[in-house]
PDB file of N, CA and C in Angstrom:
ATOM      1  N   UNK A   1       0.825  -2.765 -25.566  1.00  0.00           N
ATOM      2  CA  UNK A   1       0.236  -3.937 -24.958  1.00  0.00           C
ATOM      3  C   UNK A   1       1.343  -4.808 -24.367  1.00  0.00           C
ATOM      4  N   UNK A   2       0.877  -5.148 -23.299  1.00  0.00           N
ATOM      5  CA  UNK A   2       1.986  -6.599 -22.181  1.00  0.00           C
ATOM      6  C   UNK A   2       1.922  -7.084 -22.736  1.00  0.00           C
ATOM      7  N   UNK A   3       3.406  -8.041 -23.114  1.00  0.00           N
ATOM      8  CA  UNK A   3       3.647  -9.461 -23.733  1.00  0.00           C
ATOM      9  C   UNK A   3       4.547 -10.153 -23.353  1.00  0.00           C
ATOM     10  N   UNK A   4       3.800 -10.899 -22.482  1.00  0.00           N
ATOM     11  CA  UNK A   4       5.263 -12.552 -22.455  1.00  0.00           C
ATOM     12  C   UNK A   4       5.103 -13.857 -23.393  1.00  0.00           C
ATOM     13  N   UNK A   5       6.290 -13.776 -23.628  1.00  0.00           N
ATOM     14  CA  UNK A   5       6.187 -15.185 -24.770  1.00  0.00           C
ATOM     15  C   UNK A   5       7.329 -16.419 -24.353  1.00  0.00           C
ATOM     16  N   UNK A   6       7.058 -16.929 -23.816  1.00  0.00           N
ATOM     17  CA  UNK A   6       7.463 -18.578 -23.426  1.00  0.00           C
ATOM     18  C   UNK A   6       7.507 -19.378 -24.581  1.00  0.00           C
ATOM     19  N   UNK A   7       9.008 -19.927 -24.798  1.00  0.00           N
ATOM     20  CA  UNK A   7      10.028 -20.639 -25.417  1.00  0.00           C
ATOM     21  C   UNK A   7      10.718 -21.758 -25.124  1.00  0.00           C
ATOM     22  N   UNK A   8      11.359 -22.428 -25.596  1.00  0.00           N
ATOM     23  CA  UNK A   8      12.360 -23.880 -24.960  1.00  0.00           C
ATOM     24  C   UNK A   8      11.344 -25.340 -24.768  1.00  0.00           C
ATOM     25  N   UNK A   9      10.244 -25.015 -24.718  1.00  0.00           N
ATOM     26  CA  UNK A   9       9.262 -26.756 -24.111  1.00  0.00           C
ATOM     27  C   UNK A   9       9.733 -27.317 -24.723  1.00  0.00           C
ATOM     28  N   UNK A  10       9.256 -28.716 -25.014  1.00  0.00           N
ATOM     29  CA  UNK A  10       9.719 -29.848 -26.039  1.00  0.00           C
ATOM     30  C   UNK A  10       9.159 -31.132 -25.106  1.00  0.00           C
ATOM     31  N   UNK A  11       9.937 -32.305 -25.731  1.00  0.00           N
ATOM     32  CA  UNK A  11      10.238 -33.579 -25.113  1.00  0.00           C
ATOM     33  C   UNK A  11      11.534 -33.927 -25.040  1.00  0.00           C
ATOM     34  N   UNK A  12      11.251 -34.588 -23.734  1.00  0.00           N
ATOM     35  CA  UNK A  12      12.626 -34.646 -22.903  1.00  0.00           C
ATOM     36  C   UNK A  12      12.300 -36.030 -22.305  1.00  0.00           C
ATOM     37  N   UNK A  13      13.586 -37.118 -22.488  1.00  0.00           N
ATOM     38  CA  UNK A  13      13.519 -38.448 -21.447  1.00  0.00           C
ATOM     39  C   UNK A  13      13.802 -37.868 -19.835  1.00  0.00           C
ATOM     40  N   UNK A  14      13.564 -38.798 -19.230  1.00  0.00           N
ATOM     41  CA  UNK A  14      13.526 -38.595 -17.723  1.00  0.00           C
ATOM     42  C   UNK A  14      14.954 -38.177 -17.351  1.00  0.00           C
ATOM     43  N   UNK A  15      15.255 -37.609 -16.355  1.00  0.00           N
ATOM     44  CA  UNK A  15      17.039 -37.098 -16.311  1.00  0.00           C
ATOM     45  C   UNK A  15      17.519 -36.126 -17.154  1.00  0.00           C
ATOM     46  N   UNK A  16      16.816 -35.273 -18.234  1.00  0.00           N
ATOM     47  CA  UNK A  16      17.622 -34.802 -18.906  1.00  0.00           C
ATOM     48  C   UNK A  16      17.169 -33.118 -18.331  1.00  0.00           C
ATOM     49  N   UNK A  17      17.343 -32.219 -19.118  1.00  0.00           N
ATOM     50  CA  UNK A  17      17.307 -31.360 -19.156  1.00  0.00           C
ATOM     51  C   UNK A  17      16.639 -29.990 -19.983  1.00  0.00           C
ATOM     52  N   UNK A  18      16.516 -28.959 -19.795  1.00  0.00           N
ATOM     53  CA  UNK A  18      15.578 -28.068 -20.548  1.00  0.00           C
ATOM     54  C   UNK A  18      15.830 -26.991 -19.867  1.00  0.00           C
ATOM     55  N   UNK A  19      16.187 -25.312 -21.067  1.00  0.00           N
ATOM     56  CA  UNK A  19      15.674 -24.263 -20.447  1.00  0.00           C
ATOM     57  C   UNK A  19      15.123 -23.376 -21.101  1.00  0.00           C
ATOM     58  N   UNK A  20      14.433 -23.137 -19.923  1.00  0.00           N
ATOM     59  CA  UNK A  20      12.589 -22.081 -20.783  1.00  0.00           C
ATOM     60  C   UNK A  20      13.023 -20.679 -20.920  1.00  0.00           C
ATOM     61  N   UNK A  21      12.510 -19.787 -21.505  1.00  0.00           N
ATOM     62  CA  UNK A  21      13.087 -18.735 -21.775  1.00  0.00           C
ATOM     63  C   UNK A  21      11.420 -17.798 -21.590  1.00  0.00           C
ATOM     64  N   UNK A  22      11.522 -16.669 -20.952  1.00  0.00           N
ATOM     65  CA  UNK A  22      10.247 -15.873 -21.310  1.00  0.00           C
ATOM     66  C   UNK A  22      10.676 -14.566 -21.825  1.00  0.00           C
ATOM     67  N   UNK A  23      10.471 -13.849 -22.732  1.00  0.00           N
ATOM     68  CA  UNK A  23      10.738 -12.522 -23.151  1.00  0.00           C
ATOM     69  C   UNK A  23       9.680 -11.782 -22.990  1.00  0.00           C
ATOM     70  N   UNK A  24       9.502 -10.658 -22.338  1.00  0.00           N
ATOM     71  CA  UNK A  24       8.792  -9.543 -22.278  1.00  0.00           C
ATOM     72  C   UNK A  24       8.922  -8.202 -22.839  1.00  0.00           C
ATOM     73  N   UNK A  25       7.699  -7.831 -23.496  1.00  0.00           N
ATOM     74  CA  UNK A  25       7.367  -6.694 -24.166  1.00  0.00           C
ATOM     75  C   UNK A  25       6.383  -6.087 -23.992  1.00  0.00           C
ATOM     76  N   UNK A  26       6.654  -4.393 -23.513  1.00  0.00           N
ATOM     77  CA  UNK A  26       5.655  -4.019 -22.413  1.00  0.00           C
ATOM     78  C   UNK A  26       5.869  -3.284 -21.152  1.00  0.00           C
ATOM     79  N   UNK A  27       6.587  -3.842 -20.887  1.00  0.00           N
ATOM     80  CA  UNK A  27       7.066  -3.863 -19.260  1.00  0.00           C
ATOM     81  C   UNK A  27       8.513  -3.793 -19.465  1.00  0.00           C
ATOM     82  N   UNK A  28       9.469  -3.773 -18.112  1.00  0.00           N
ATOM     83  CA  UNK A  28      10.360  -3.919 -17.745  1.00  0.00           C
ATOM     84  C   UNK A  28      10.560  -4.940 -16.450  1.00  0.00           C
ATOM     85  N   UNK A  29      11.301  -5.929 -16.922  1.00  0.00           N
ATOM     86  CA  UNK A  29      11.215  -6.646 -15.791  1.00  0.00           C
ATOM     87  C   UNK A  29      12.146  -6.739 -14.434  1.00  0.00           C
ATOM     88  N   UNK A  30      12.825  -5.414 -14.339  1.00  0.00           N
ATOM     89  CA  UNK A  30      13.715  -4.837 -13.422  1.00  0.00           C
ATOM     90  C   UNK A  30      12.483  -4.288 -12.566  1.00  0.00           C
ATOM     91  N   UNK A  31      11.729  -3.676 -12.877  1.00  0.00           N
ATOM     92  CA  UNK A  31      10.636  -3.291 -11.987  1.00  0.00           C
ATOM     93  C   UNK A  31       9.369  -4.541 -11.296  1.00  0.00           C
ATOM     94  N   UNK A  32       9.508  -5.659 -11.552  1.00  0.00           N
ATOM     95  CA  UNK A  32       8.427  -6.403 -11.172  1.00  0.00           C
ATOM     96  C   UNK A  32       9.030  -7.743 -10.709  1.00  0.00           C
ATOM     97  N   UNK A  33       8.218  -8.677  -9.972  1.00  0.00           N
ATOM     98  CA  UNK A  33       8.961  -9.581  -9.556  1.00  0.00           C
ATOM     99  C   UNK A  33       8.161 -10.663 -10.714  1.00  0.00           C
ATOM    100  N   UNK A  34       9.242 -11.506 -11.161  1.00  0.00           N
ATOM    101  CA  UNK A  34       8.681 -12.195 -11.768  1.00  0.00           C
ATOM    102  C   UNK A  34       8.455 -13.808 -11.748  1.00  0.00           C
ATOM    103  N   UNK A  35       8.120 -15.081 -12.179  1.00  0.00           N
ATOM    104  CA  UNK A  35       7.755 -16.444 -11.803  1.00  0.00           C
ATOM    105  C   UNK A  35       7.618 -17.227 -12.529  1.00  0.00           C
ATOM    106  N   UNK A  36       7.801 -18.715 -12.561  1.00  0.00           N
ATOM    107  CA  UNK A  36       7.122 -19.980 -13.389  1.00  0.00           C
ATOM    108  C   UNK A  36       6.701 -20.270 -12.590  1.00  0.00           C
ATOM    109  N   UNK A  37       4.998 -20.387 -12.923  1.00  0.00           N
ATOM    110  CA  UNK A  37       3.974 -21.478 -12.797  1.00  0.00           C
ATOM    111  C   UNK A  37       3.999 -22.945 -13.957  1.00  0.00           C
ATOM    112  N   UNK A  38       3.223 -24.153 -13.022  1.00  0.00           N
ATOM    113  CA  UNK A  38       3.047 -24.784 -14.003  1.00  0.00           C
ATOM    114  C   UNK A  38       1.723 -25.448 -13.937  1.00  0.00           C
ATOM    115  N   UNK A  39       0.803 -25.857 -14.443  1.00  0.00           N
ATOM    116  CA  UNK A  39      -0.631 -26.579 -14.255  1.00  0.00           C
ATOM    117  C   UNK A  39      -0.408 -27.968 -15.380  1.00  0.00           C
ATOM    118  N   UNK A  40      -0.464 -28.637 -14.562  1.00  0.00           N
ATOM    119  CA  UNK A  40      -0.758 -30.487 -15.078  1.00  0.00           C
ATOM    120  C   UNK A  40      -2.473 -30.638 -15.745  1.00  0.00           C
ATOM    121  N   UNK A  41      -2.708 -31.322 -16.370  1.00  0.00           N
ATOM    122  CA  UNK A  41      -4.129 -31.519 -16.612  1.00  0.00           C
ATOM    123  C   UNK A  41      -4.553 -32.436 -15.565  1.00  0.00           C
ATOM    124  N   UNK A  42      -6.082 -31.516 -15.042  1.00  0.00           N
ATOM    125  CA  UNK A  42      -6.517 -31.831 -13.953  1.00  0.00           C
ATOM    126  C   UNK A  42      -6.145 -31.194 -12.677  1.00  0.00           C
ATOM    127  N   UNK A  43      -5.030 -30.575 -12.571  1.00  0.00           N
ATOM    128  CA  UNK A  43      -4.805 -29.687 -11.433  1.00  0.00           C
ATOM    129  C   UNK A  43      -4.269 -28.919 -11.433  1.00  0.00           C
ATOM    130  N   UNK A  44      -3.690 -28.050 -10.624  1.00  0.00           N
ATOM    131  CA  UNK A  44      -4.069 -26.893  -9.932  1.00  0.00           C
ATOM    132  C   UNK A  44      -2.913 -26.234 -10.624  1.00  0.00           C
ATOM    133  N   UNK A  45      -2.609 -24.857 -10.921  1.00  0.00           N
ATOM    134  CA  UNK A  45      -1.278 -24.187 -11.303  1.00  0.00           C
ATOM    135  C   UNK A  45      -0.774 -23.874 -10.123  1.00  0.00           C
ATOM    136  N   UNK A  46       0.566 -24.167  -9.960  1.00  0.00           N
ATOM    137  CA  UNK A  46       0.963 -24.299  -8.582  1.00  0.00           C
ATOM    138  C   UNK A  46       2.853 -23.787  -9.241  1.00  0.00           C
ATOM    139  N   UNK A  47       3.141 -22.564  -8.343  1.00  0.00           N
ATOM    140  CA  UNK A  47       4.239 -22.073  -8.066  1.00  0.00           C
ATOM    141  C   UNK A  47       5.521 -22.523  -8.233  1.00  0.00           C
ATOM    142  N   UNK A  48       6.514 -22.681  -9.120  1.00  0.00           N
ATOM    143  CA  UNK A  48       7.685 -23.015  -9.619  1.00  0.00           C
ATOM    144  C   UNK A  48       8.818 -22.829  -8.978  1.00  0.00           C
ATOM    145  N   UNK A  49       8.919 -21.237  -9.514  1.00  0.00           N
ATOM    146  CA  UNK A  49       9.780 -20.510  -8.926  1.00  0.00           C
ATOM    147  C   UNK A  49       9.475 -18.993  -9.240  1.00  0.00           C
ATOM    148  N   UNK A  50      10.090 -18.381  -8.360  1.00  0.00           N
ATOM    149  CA  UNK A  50      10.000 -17.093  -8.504  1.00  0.00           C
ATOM    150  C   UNK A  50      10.944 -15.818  -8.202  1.00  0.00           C
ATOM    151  N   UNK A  51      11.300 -14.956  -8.748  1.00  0.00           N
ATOM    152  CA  UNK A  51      12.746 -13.943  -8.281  1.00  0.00           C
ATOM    153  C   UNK A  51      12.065 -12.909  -8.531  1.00  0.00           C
ATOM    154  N   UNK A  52      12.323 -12.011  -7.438  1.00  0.00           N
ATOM    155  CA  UNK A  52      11.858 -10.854  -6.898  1.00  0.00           C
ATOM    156  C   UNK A  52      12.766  -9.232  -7.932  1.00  0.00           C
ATOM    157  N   UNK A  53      12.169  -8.393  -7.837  1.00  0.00           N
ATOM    158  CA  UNK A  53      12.784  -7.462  -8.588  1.00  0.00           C
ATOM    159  C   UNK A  53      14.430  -6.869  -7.441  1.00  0.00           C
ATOM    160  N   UNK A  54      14.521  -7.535  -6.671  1.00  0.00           N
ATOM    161  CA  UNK A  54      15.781  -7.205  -5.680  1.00  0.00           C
ATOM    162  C   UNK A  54      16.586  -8.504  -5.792  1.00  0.00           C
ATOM    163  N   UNK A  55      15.897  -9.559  -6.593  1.00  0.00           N
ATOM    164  CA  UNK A  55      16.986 -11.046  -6.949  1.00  0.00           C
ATOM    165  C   UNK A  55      16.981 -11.966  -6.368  1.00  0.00           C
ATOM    166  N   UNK A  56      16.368 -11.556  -4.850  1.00  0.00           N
ATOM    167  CA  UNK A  56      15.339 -13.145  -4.027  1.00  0.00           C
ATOM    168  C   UNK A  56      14.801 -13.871  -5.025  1.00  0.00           C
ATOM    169  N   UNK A  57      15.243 -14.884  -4.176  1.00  0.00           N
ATOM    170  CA  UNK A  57      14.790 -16.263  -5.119  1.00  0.00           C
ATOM    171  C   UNK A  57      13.736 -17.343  -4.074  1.00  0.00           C
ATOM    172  N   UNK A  58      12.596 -17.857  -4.411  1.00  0.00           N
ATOM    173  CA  UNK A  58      11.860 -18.509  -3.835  1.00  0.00           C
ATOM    174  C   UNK A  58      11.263 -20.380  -4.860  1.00  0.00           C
ATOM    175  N   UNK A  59      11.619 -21.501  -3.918  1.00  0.00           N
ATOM    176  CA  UNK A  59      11.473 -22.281  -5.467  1.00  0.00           C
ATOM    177  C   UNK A  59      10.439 -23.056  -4.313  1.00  0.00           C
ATOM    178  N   UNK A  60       9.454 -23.927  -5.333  1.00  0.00           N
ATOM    179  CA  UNK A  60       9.078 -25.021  -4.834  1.00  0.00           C
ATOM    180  C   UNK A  60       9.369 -25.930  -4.272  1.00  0.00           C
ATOM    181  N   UNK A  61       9.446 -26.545  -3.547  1.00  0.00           N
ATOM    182  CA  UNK A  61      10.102 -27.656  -2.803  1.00  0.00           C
ATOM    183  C   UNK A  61      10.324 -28.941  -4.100  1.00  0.00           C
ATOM    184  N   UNK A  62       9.295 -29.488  -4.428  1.00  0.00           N
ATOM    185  CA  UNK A  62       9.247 -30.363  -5.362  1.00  0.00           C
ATOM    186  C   UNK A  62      10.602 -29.986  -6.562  1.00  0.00           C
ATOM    187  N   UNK A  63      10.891 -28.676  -6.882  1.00  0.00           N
ATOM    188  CA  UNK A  63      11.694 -28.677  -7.414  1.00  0.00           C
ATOM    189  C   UNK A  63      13.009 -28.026  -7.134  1.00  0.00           C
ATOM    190  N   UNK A  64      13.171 -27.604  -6.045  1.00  0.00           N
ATOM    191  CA  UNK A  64      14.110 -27.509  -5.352  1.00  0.00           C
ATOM    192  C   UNK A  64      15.431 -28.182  -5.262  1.00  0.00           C
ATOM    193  N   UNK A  65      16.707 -27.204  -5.921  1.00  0.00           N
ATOM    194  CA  UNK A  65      18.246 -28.089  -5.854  1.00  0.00           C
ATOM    195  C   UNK A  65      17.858 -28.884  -7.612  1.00  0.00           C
ATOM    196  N   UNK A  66      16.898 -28.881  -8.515  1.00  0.00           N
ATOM    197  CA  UNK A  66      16.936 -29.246  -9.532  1.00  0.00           C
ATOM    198  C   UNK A  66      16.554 -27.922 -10.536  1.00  0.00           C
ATOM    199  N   UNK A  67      15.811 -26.980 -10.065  1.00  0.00           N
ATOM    200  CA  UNK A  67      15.599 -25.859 -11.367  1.00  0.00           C
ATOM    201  C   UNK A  67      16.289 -24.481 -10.501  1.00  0.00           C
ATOM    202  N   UNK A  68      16.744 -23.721 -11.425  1.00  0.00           N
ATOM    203  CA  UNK A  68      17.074 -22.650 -11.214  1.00  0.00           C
ATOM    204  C   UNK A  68      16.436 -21.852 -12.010  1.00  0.00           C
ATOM    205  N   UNK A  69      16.434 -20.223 -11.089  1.00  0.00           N
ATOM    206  CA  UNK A  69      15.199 -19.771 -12.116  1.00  0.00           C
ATOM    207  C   UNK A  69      16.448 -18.138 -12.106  1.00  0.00           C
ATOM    208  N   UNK A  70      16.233 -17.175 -13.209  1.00  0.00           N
ATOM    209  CA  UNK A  70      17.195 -16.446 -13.262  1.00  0.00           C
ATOM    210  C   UNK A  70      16.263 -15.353 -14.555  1.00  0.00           C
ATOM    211  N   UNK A  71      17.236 -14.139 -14.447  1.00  0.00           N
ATOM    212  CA  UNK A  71      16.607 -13.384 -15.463  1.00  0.00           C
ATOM    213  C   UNK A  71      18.021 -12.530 -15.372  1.00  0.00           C
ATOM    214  N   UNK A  72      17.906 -11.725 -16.870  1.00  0.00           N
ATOM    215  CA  UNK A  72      18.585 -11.020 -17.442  1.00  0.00           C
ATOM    216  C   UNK A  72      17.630  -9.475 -17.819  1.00  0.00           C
ATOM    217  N   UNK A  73      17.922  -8.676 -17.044  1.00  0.00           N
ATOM    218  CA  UNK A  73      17.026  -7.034 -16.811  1.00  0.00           C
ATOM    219  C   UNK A  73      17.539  -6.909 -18.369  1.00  0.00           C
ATOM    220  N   UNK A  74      18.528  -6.748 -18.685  1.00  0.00           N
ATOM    221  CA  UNK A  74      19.128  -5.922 -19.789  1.00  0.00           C
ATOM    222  C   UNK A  74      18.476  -6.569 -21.252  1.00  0.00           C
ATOM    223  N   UNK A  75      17.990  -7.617 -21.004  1.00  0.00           N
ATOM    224  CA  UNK A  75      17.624  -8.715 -22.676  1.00  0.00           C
ATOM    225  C   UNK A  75      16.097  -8.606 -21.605  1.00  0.00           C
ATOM    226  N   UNK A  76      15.351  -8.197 -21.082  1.00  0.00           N
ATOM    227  CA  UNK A  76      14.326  -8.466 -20.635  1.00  0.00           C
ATOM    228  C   UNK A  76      13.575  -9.281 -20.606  1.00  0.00           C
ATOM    229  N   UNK A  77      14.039 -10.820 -20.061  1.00  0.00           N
ATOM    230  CA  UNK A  77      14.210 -11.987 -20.237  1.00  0.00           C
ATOM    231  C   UNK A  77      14.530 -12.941 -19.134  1.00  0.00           C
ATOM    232  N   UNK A  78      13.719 -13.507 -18.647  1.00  0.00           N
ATOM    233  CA  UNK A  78      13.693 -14.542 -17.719  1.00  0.00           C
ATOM    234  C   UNK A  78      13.694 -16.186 -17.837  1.00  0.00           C
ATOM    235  N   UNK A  79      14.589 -16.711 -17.625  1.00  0.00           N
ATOM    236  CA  UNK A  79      14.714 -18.228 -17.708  1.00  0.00           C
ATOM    237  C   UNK A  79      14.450 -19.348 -16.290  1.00  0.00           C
ATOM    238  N   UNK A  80      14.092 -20.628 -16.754  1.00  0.00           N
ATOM    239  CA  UNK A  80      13.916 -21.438 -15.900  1.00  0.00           C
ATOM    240  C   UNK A  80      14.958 -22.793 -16.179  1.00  0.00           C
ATOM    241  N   UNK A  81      16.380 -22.732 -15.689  1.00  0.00           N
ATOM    242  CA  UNK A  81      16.986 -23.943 -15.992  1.00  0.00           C
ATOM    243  C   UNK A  81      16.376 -25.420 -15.330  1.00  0.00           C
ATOM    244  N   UNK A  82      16.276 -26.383 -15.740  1.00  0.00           N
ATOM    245  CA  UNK A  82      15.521 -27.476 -15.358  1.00  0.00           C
ATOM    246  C   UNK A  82      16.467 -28.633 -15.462  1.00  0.00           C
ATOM    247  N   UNK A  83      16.794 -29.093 -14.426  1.00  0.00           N
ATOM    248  CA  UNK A  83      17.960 -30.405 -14.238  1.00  0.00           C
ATOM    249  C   UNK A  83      17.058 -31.642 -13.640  1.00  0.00           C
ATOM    250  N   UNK A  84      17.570 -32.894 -14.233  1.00  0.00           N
ATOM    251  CA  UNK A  84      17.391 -33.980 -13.340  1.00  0.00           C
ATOM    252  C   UNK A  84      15.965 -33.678 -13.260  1.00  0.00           C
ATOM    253  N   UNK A  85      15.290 -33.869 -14.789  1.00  0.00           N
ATOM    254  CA  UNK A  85      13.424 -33.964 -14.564  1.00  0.00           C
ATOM    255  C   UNK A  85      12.656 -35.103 -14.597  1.00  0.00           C
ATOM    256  N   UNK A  86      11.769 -34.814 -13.995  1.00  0.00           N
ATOM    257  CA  UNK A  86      11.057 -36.322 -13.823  1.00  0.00           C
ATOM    258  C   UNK A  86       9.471 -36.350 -14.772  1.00  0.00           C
ATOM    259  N   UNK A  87       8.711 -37.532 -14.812  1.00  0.00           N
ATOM    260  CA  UNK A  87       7.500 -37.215 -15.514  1.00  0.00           C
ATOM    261  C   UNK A  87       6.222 -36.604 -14.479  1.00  0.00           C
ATOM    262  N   UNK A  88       6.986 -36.467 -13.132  1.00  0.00           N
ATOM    263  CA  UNK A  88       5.856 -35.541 -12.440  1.00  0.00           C
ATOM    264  C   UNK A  88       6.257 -33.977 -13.391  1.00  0.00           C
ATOM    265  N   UNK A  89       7.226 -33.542 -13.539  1.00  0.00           N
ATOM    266  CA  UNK A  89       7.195 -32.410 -14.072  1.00  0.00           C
ATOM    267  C   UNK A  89       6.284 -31.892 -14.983  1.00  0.00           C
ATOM    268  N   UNK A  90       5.524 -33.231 -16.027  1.00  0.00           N
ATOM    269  CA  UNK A  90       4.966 -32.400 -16.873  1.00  0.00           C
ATOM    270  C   UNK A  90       3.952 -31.429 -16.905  1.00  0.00           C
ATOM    271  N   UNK A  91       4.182 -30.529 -17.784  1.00  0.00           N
ATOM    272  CA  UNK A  91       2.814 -29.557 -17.592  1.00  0.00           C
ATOM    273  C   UNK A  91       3.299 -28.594 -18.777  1.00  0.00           C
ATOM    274  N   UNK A  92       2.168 -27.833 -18.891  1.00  0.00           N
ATOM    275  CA  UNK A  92       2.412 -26.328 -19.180  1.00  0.00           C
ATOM    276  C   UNK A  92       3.031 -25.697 -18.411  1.00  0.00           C
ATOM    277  N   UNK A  93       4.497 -24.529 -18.919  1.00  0.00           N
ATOM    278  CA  UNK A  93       4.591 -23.656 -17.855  1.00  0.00           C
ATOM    279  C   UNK A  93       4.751 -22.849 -18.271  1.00  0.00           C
ATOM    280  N   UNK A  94       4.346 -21.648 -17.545  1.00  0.00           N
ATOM    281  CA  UNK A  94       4.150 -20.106 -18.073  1.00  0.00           C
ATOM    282  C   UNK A  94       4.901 -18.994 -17.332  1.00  0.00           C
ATOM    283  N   UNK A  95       4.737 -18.141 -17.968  1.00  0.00           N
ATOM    284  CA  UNK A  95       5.291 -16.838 -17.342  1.00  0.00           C
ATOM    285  C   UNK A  95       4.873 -15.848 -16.967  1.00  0.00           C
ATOM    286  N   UNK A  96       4.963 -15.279 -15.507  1.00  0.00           N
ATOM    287  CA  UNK A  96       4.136 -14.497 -14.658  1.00  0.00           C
ATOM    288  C   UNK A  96       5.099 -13.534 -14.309  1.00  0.00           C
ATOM    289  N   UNK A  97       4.566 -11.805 -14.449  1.00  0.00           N
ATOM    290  CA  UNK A  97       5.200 -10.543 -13.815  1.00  0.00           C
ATOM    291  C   UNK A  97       4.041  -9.931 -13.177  1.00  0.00           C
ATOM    292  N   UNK A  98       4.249  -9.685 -11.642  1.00  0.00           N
ATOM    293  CA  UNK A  98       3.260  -8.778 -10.568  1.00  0.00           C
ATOM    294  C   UNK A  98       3.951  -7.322 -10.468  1.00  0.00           C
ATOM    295  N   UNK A  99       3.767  -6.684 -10.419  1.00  0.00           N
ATOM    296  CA  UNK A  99       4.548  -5.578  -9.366  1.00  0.00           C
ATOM    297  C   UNK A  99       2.671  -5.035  -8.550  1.00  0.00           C
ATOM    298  N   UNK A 100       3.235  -5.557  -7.399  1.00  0.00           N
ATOM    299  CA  UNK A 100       1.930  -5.036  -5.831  1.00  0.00           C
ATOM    300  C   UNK A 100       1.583  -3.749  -6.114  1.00  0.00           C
ATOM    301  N   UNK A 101       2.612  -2.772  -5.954  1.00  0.00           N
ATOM    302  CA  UNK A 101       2.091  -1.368  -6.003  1.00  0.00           C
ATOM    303  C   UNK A 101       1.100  -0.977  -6.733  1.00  0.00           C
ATOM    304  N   UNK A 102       1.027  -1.220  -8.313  1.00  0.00           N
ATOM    305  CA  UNK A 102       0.099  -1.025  -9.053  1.00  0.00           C
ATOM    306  C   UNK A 102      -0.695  -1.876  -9.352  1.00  0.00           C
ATOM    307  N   UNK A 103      -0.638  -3.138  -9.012  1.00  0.00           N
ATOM    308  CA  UNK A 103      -1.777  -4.284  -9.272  1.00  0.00           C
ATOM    309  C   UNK A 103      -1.690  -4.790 -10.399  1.00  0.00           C
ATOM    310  N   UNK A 104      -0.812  -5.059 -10.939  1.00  0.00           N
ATOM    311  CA  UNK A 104      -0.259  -5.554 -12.360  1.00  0.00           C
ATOM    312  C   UNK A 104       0.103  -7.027 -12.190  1.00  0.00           C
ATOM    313  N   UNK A 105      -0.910  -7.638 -12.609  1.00  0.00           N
ATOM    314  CA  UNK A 105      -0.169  -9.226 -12.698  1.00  0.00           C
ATOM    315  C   UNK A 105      -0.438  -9.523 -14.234  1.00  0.00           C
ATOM    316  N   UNK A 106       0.769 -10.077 -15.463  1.00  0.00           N
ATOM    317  CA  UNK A 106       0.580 -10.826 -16.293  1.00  0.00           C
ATOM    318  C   UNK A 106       1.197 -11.711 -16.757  1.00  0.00           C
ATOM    319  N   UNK A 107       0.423 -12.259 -17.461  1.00  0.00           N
ATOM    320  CA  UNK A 107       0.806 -13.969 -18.086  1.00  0.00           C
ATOM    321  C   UNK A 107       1.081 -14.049 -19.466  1.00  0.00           C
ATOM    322  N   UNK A 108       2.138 -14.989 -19.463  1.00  0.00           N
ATOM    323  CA  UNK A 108       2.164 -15.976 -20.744  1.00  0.00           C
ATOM    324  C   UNK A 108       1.260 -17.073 -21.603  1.00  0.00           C
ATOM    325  N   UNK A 109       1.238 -17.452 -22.244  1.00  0.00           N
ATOM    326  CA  UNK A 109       0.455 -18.165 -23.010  1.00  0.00           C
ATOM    327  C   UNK A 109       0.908 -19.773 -22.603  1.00  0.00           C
ATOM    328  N   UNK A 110       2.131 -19.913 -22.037  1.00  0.00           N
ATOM    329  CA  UNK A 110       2.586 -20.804 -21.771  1.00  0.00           C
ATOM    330  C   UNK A 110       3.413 -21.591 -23.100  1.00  0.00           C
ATOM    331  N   UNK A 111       4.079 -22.755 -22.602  1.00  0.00           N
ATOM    332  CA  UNK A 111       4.537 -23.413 -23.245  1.00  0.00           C
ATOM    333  C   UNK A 111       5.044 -25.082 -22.699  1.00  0.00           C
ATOM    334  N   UNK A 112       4.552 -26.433 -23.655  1.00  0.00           N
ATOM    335  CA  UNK A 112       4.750 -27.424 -22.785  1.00  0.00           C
ATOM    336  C   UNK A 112       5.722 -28.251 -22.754  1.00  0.00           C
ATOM    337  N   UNK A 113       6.245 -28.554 -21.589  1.00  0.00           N
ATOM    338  CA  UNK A 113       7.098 -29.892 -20.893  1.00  0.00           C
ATOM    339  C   UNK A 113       6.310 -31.075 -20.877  1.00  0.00           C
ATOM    340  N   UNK A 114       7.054 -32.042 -21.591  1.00  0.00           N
ATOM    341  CA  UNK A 114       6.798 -33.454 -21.629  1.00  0.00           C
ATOM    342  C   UNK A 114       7.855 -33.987 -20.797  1.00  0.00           C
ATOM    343  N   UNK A 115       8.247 -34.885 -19.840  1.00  0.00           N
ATOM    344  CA  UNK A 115       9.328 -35.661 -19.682  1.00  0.00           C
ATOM    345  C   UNK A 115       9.025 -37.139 -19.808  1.00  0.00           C
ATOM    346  N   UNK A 116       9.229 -38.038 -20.585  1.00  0.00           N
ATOM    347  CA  UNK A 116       8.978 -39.310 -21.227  1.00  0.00           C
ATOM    348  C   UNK A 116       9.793 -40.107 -22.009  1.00  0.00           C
ATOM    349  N   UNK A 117       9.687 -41.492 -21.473  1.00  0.00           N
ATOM    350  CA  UNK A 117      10.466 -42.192 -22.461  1.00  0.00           C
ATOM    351  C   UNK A 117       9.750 -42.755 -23.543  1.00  0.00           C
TER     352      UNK A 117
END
């Protein structure tokens, strides 16, 4: 059975910092491109970041030049470094692997970001 498990949330004051960790079991994440989503209560889960199984990197604008998103094939393990956060950040954020060819998309259970004083 697929398993991602999302790590690191907490509370955090405004400006500081956090990084999320997803581990997968199941899969290989050298073969799939993988992502953070995040959904706020009340809206929409909306696109983080994302790195491709070739190491393209695609980020949100909103968080753009503040998160870096990165993975390690060999620990099968994907992180989201998070700099300079604000309290728009908060949400749940989770962890997403597609690979197109076979139609494989799965998720994490998530895990939550507070940023607050």
């Amino acid at each position: 059975q697929v398993q991602l498990v999302e790590s690191g949330g907490g509370l955090v004051q405004p400006g500081g910092s956090l990084r999320l960790s997803c581990a997968a079991s199941g899969i290989s994440f050298s073969r799939y491109a993988t992502a953070w989503y995040r959904q706020a209560p009340g809206k929409q889960r909306e696109l983080v970041a994302k790195i491709t199984s070739g190491g393209s990197t695609v980020y949100a604008d909103s968080v753009k030049g503040r998160f870096t998103i990165s993975r390690d094939n060999a620990k099968n393990t994907m992180y989201l470094q998070m700099s300079s956060l604000k309290p728009e950040d908060t949400a749940v954020y989770y962890c997403n692997a597609e690979r197109t060819i076979s139609i494989e998309n799965y998720w994490g259970q998530g895990t939550q970001v507070t940023v607050s004083s």
